[in-house]
Protein backbone atom coordinates (compact mmCIF):
# COMPACT_ATOMS: atom_id res chain seq x y z
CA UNK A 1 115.04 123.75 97.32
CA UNK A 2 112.28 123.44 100.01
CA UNK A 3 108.65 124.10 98.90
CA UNK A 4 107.85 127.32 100.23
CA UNK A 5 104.46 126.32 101.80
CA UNK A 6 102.90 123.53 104.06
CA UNK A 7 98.81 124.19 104.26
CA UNK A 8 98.18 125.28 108.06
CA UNK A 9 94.46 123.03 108.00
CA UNK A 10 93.89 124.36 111.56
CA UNK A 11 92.67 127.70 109.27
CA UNK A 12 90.32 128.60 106.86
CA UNK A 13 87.26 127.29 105.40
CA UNK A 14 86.54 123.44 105.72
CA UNK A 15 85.22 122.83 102.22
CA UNK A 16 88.53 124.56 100.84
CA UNK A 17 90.88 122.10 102.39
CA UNK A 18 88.32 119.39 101.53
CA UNK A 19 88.99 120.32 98.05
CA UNK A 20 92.97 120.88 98.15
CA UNK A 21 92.88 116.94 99.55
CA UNK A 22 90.54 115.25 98.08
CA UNK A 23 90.40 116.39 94.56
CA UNK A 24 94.31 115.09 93.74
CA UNK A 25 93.77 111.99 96.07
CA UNK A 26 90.94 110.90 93.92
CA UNK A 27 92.96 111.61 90.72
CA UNK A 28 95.70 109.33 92.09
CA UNK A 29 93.68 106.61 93.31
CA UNK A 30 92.20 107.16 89.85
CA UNK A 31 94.83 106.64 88.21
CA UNK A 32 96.13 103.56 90.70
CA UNK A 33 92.80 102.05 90.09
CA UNK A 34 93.39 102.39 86.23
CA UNK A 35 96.96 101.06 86.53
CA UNK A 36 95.26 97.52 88.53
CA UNK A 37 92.54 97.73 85.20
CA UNK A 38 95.86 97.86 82.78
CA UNK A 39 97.09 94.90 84.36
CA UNK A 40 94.02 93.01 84.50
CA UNK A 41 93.39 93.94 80.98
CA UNK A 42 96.98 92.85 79.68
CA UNK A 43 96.54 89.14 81.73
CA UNK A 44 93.03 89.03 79.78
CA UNK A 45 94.74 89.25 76.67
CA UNK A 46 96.60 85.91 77.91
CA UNK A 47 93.68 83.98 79.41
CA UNK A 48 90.83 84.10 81.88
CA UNK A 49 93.72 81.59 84.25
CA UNK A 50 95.99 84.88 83.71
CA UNK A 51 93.19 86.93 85.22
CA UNK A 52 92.14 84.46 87.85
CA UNK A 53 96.03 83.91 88.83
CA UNK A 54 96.38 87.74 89.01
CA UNK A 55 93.61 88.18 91.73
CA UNK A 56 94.83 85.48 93.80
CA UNK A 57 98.28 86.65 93.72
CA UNK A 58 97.45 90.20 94.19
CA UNK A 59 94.91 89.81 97.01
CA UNK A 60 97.68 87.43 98.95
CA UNK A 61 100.30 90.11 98.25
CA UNK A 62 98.21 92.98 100.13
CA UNK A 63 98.26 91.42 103.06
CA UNK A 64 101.86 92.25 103.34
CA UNK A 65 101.42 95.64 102.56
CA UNK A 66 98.70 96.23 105.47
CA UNK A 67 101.16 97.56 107.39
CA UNK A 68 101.93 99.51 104.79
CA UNK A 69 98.56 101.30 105.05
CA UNK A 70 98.82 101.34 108.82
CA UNK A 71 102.18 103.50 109.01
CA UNK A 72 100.69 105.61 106.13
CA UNK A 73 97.31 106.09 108.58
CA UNK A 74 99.71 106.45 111.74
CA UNK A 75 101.90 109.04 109.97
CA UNK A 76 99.13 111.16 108.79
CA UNK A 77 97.72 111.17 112.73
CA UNK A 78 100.94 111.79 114.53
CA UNK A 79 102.74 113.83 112.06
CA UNK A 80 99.68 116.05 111.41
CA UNK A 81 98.67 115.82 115.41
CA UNK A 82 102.17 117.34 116.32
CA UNK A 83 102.34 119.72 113.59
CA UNK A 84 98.59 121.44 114.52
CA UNK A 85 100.10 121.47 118.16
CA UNK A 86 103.09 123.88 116.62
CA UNK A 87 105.78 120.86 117.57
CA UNK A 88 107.95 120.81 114.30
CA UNK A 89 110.83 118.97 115.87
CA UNK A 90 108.20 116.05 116.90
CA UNK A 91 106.62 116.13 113.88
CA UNK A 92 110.19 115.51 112.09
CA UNK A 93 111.12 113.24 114.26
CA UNK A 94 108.30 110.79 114.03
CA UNK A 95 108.84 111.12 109.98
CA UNK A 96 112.33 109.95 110.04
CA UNK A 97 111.25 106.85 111.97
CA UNK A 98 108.32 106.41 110.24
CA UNK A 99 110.40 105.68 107.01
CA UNK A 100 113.10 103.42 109.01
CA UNK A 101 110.23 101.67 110.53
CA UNK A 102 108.63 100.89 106.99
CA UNK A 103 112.37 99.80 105.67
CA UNK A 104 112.56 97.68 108.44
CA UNK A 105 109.24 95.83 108.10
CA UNK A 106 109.59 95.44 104.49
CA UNK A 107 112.76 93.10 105.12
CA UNK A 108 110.66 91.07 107.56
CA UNK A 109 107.59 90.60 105.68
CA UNK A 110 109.03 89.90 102.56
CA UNK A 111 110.31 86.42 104.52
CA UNK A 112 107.55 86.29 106.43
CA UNK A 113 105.49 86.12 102.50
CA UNK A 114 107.94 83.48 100.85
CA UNK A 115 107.61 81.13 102.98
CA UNK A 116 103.94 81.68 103.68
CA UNK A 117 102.08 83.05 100.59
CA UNK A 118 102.28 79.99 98.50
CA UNK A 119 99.91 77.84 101.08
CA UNK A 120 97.95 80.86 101.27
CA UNK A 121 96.70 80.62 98.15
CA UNK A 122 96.22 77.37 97.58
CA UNK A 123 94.11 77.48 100.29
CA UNK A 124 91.49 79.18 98.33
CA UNK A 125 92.48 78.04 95.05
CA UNK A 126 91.88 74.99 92.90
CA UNK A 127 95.31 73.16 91.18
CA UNK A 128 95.88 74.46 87.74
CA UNK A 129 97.09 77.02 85.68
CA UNK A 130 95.41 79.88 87.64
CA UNK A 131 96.80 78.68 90.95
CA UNK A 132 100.16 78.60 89.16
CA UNK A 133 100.13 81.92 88.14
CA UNK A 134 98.76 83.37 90.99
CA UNK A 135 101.69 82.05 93.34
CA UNK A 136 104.24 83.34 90.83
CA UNK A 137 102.50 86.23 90.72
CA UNK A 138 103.01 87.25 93.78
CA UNK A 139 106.98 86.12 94.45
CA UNK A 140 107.52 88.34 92.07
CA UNK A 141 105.56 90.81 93.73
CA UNK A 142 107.81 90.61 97.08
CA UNK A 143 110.42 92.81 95.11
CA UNK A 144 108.21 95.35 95.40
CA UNK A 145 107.46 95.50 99.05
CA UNK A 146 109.86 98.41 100.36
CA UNK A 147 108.48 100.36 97.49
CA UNK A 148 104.87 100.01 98.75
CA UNK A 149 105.39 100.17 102.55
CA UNK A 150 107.57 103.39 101.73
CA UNK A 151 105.21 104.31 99.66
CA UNK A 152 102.77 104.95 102.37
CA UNK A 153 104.28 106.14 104.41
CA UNK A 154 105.77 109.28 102.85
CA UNK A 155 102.63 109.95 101.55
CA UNK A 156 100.76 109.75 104.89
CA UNK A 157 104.06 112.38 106.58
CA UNK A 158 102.98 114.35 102.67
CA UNK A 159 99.25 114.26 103.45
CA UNK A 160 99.91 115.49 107.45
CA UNK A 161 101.02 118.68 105.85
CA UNK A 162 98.22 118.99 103.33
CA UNK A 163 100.49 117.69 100.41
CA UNK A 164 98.31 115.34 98.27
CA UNK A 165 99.65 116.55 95.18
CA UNK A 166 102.58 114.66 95.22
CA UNK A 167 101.49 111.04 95.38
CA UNK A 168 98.81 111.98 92.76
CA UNK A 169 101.61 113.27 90.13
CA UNK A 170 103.49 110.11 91.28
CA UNK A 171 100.58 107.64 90.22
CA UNK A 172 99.86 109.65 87.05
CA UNK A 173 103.22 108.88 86.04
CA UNK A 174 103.38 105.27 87.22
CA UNK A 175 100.17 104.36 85.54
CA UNK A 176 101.52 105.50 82.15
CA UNK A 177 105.21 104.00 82.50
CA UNK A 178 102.81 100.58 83.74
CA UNK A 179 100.99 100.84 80.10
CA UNK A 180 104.72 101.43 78.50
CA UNK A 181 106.38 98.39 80.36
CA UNK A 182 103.04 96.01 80.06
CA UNK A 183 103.32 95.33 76.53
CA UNK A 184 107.01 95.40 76.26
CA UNK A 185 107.54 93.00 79.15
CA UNK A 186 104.90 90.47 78.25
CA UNK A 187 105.10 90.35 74.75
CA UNK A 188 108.63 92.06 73.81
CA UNK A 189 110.05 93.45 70.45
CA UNK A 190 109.70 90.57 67.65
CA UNK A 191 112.68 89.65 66.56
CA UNK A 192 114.47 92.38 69.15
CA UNK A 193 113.60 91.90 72.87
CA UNK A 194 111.86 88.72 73.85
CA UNK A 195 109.05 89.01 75.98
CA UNK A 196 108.36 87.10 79.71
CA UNK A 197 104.74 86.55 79.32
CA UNK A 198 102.76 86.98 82.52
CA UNK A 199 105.67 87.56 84.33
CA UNK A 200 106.11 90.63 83.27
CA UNK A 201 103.08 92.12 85.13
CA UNK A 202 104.51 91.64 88.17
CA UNK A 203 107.92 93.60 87.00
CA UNK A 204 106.61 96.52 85.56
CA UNK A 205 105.29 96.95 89.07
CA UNK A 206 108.20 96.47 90.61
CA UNK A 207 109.50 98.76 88.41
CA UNK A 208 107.07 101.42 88.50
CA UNK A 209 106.28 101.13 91.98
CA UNK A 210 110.07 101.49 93.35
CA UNK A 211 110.16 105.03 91.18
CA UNK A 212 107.05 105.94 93.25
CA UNK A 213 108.78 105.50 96.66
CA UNK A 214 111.80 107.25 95.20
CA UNK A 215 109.88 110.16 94.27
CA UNK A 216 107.87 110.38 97.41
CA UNK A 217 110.89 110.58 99.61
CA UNK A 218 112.37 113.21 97.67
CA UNK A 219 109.03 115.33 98.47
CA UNK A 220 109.20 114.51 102.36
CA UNK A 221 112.83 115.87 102.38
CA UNK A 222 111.83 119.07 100.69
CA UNK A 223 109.68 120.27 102.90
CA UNK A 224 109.79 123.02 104.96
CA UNK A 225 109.59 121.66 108.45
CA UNK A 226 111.62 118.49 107.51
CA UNK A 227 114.47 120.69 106.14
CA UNK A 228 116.40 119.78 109.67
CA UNK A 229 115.75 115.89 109.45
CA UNK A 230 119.22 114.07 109.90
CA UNK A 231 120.76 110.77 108.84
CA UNK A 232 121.37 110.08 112.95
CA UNK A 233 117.27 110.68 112.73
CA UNK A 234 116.36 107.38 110.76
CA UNK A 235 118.18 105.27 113.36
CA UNK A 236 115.65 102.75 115.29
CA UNK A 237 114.66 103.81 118.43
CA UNK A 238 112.49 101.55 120.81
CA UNK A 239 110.20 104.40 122.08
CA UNK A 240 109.25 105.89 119.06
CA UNK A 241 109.08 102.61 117.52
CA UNK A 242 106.89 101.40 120.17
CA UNK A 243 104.44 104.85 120.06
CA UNK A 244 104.51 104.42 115.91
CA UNK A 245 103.37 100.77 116.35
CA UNK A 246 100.17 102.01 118.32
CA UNK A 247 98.98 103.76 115.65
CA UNK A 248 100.18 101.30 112.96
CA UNK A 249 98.92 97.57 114.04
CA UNK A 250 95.41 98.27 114.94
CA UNK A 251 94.68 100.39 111.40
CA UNK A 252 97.00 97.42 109.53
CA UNK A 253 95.26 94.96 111.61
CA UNK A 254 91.71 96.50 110.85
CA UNK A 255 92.97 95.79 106.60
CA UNK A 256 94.22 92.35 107.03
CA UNK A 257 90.97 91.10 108.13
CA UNK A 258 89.76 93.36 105.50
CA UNK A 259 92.18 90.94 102.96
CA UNK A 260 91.26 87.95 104.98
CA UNK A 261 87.15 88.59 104.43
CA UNK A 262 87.94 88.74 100.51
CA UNK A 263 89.93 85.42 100.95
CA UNK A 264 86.74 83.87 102.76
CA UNK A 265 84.71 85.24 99.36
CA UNK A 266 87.21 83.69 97.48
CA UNK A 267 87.29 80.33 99.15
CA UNK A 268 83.54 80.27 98.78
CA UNK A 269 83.52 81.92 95.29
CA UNK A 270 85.87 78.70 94.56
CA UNK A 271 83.32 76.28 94.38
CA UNK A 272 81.25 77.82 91.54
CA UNK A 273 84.76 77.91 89.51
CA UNK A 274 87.57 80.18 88.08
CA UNK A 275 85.07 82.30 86.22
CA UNK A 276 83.20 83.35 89.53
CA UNK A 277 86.89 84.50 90.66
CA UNK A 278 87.43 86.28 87.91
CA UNK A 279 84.44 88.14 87.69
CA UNK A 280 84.73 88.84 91.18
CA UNK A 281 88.64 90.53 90.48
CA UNK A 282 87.25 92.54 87.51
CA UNK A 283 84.47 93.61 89.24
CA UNK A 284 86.34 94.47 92.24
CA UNK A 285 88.71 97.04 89.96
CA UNK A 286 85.47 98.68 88.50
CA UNK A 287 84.01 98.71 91.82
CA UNK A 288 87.50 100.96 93.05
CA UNK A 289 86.50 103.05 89.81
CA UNK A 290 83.45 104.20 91.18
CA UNK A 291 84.76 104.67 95.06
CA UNK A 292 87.49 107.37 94.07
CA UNK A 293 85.91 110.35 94.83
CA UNK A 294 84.67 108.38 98.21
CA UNK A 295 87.85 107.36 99.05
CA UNK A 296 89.33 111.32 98.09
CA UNK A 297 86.89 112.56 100.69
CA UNK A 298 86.72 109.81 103.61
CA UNK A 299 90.75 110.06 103.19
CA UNK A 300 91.02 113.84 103.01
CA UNK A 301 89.39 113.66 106.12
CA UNK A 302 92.22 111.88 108.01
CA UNK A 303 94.61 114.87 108.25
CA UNK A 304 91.93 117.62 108.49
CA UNK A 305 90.31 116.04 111.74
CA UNK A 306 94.27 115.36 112.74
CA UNK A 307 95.57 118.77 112.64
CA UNK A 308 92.95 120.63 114.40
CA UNK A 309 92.25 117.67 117.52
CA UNK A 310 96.09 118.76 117.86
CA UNK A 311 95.06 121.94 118.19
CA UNK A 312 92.51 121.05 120.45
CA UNK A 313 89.74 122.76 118.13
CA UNK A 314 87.01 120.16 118.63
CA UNK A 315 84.15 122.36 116.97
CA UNK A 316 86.55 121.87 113.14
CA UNK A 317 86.61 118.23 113.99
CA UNK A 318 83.12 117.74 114.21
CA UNK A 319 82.12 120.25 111.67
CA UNK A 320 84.67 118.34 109.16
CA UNK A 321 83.13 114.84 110.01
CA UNK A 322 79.49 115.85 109.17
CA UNK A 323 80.79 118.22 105.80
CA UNK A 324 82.39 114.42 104.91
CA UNK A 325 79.17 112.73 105.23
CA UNK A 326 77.01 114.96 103.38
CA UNK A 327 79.39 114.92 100.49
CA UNK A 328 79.74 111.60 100.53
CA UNK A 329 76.32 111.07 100.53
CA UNK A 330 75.63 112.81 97.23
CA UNK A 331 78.89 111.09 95.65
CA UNK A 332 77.55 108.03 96.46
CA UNK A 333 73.81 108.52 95.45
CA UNK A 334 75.52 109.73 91.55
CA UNK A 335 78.07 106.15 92.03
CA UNK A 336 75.35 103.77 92.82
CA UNK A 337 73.21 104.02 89.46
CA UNK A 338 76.42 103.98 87.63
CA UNK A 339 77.12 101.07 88.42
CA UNK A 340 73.35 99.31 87.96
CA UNK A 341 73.47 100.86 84.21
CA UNK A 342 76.68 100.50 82.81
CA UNK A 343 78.07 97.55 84.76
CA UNK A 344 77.16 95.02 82.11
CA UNK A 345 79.24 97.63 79.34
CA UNK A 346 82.18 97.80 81.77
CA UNK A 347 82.45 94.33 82.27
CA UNK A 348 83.01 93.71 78.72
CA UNK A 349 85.87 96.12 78.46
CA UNK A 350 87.67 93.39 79.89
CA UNK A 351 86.46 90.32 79.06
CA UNK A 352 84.19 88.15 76.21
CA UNK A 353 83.38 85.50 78.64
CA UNK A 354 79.34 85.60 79.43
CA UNK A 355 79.57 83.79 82.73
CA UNK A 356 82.47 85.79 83.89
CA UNK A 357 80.39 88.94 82.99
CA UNK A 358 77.44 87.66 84.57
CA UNK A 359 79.32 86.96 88.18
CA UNK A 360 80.66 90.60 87.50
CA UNK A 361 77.59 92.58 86.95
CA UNK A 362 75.43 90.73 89.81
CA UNK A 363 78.41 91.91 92.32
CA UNK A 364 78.60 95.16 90.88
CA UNK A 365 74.30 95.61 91.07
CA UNK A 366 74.60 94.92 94.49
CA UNK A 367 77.45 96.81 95.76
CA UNK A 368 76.01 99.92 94.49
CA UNK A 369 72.98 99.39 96.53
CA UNK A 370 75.51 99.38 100.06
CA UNK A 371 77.66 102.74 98.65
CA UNK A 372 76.53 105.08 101.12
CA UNK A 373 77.10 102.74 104.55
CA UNK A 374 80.99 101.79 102.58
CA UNK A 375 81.24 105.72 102.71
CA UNK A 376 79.81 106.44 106.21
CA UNK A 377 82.54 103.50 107.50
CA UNK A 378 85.15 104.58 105.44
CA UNK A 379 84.78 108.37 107.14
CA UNK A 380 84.49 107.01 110.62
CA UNK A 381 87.99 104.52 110.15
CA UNK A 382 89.51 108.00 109.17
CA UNK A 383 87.88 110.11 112.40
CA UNK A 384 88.93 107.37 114.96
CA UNK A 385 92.85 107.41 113.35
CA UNK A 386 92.80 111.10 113.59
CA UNK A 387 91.53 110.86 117.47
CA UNK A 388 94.46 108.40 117.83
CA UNK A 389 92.18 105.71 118.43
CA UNK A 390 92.38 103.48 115.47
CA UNK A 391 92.14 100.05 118.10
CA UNK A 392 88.34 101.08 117.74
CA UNK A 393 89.04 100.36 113.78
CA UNK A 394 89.76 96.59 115.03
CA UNK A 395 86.49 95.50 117.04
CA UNK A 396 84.47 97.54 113.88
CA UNK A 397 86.58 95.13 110.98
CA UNK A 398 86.95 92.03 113.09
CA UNK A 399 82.69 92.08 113.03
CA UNK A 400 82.41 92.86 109.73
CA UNK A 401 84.97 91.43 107.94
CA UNK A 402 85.81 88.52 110.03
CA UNK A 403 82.52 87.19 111.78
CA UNK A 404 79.79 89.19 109.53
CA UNK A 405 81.39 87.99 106.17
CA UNK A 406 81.53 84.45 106.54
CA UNK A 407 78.64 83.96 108.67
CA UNK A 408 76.07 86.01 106.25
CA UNK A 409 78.03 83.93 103.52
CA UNK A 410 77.17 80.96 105.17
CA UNK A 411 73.47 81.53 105.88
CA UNK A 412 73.11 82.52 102.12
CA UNK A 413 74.99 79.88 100.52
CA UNK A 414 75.23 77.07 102.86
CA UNK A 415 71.45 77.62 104.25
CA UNK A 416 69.30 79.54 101.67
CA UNK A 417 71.67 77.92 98.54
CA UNK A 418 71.69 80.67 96.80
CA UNK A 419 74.65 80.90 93.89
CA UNK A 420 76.99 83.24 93.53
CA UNK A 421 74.71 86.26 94.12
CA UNK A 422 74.72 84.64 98.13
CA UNK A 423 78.02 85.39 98.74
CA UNK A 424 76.86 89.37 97.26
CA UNK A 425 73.96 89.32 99.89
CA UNK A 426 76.37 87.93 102.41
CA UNK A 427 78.97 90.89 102.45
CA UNK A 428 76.11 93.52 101.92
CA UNK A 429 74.37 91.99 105.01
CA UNK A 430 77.37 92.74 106.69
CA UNK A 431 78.31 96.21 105.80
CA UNK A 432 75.27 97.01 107.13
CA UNK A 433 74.89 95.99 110.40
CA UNK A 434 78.84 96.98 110.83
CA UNK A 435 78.19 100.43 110.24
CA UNK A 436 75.20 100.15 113.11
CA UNK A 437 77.80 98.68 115.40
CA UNK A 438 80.84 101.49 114.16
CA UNK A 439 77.78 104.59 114.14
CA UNK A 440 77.79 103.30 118.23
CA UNK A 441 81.26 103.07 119.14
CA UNK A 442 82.21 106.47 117.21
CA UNK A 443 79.64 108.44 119.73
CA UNK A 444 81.12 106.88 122.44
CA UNK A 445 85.19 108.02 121.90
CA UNK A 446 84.22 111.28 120.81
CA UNK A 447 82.47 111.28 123.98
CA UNK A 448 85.43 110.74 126.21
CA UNK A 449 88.10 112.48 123.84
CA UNK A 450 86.44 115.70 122.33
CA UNK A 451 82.95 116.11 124.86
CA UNK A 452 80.58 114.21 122.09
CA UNK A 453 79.80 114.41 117.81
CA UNK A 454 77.48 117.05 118.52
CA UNK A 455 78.46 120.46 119.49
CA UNK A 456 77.69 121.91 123.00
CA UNK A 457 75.29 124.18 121.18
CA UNK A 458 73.48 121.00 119.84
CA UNK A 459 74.09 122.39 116.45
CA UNK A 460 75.68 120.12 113.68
């Protein structure tokens, strides 16, 4: 039966639909987040190489799902741009390709990530155990692919119509079937079911993650202005291909050199050895801890701000970019301390190992200092996708994450030799002056595509 109501976010207060999104995003993400902290906790139990191996393997793999989170962006701007302009049948029609486009892709990259992944990481590993592990790791992994790209994107044609209930009931139940399988596949039933060791992380996610997608797709089909979406529909065609790609490679371009900057902190995190890698991985899953309710609001803003600039009502654009900053402000100002107090605590949740919990809590000290310009980026990557603009996304990452990150790196390592804590500085240094840069060319497209940020009225 068809769910009886899609949320119309072209009406009604702001704050409310604020709430309806992000609330149940950040549960989800919670519970993703938690699901990535089961798994790191479950290779601890095996060995800080387990740990190590995991990052590297799991860091290689998501570059192959950035277009994943590109057709998820892309189907949360045109979806949600056509269905505030009252076009149903566009709306439906750019879902069913949508999903044949992420099939499609998933079949290509997993190829593409066989034959490539391997040298990948060895490129910013060290032989041994933990480079071992990380490269089987993440074959393993490839399984999984149409489950994540699919993933995505139902949940970005979901979010479109205000739905972001349904990928947070689907990671709820993921996370727990992950704790269920974890155990069973790693260590088995003595004298019952033998276990597969570390292998068995990366099937329980293939697993779990499949039963996500399968889920997800259900929802699409079920709602009320898909209820006329057609097999005939999911057949490839070149135009809409071409107009989905537009959307997709600059936003999955704008997260592989995202990926690629965390390789460059790897390859330089590499020469103070595996426990600086580790640390860095655990700290990285606390770190996503603390962002949830950041991430719940910068993402809620995506189909908000691309529902009413298809409705051409500029004024709810602007007024929901500003409402995002303020909260995000105060999330981030309760986040930051957080993390300065209890980071040493949280640390040793997951492991016993001093140096790897001293790598951990200098990362975490300084990230929470940089919270607030993370949220103010994260907010304007969402604006600019739900303009239709996400090439603007590209310059913004390619500075930051590309240049910024290894030259700030460089001047703290290489120059200043600083240890570990360098590479901290390095990636703080260039959050920072990335948001100046992305704070510039933001003013600039609203400019040409809505008349400016501010009002005509000057108000805010």
């Amino acid at each position: 039966m068809a769910m009886p109501l899609d949320i119309d976010l072209t009406r009604g207060p702001i704050p409310s639909h604020f709430r309806t999104l992000a609330i149940p995003a950040a549960i989800g993400m919670l519970f993703n987040t938690l699901y990535n902290v089961v798994d790191m906790f479950f290779a601890g139990l095996l060995s800080t190489s387990a740990q190590a191996g995991l990052s590297l393997g799991f860091q290689a793999f998501f570059i192959l799902i950035a277009i994943g989170i590109g057709l998820g962006a892309a189907m949360s701007a045109l979806v949600g741009n056509a269905l505030g302009a009252g076009e149903d049948d566009r709306a439906r029609r750019f879902a069913a390709q949508g999903i044949s486009y992420g099939l499609l892709s998933a079949g290509f990259l997993a190829i593409i990530g066989y034959l490539l992944g391997p040298l990948l990481i060895q490129l910013v590993s060290e032989p041994g155990p933990y480079r071992d592990a990380g490269v089987r790791y993440f074959h393993l992994l490839l399984l999984a692919l149409p489950g994540f790209l699919l993933m995505f994107g139902c949940n970005g044609i979901l979010q479109a119509h205000g739905d972001a209930v349904s990928m947070q009931r689907a990671l709820i139940v993921s996370f727990f079937v992950n704790i269920a399988l974890n155990p069973l596949l790693i260590f088995g039933i003595p004298g019952v079911i033998p276990g597969i060791g570390f292998d068995g992380l990366a099937v329980s996610t293939v697993i779990s993650q499949t039963g996500v997608m399968l889920f997800l797709f259900r929802q699409v089909l079920r709602r009320r202005r898909m209820q006329n979406m057609r097999t005939k529909d999911f057949a490839p065609r070149l135009d809409r291909y071409a107009e989905i790609s537009i959307q997709v490679l600059p936003t999955a371009t704008s997260f592989l050199v995202m990926l690629l900057a965390v390789f460059v902190v790897q390859f330089a995190l590499k020469f103070f050895g595996e426990h600086a890698i580790a640390g860095y991985g655990i700290a990285l899953r606390l770190e996503q801890l603390l962002l949830l309710p950041i991430l719940g609001m910068t993402g809620a803003l995506l189909p908000i701000a691309s529902q009413n600039f298809g409705a051409k009502d500029f004024d709810r654009v602007r007024q929901s970019l500003f409402f995002c900053w303020k909260v995000g402000l105060v999330l981030s100002a309760i986040a930051g301390p957080i993390l300065w107090v209890f980071g040493r605590t949280m640390m040793g949740f997951f492991t016993d190992d001093p140096e790897v919990i001293r790598v951990g809590v200098t990362y975490l000290r300084v990230d929470g200092l940089i919270l607030p310009f993370y949220m103010a980026l994260f907010s304007i990557n969402s604006f600019l996708q739900a303009l239709k603009r996400p090439i603007w996304t590209v310059w913004i990452s390619l500075y930051r994450h590309c240049f910024g990150v290894a030259f700030f790196v460089w001047i703290f390592v290489g120059l200043l030799r600083f240890d570990e804590i360098g590479v901290w500085l390095g990636i703080a240094t260039a959050v920072v002056t990335g948001l100046g840069l992305a704070l510039w060319m933001t003013s600039h497209v609203a400019q040409n595509e809505m008349g400016g940020l501010r009002p005509p009225d000057g108000s805010a």
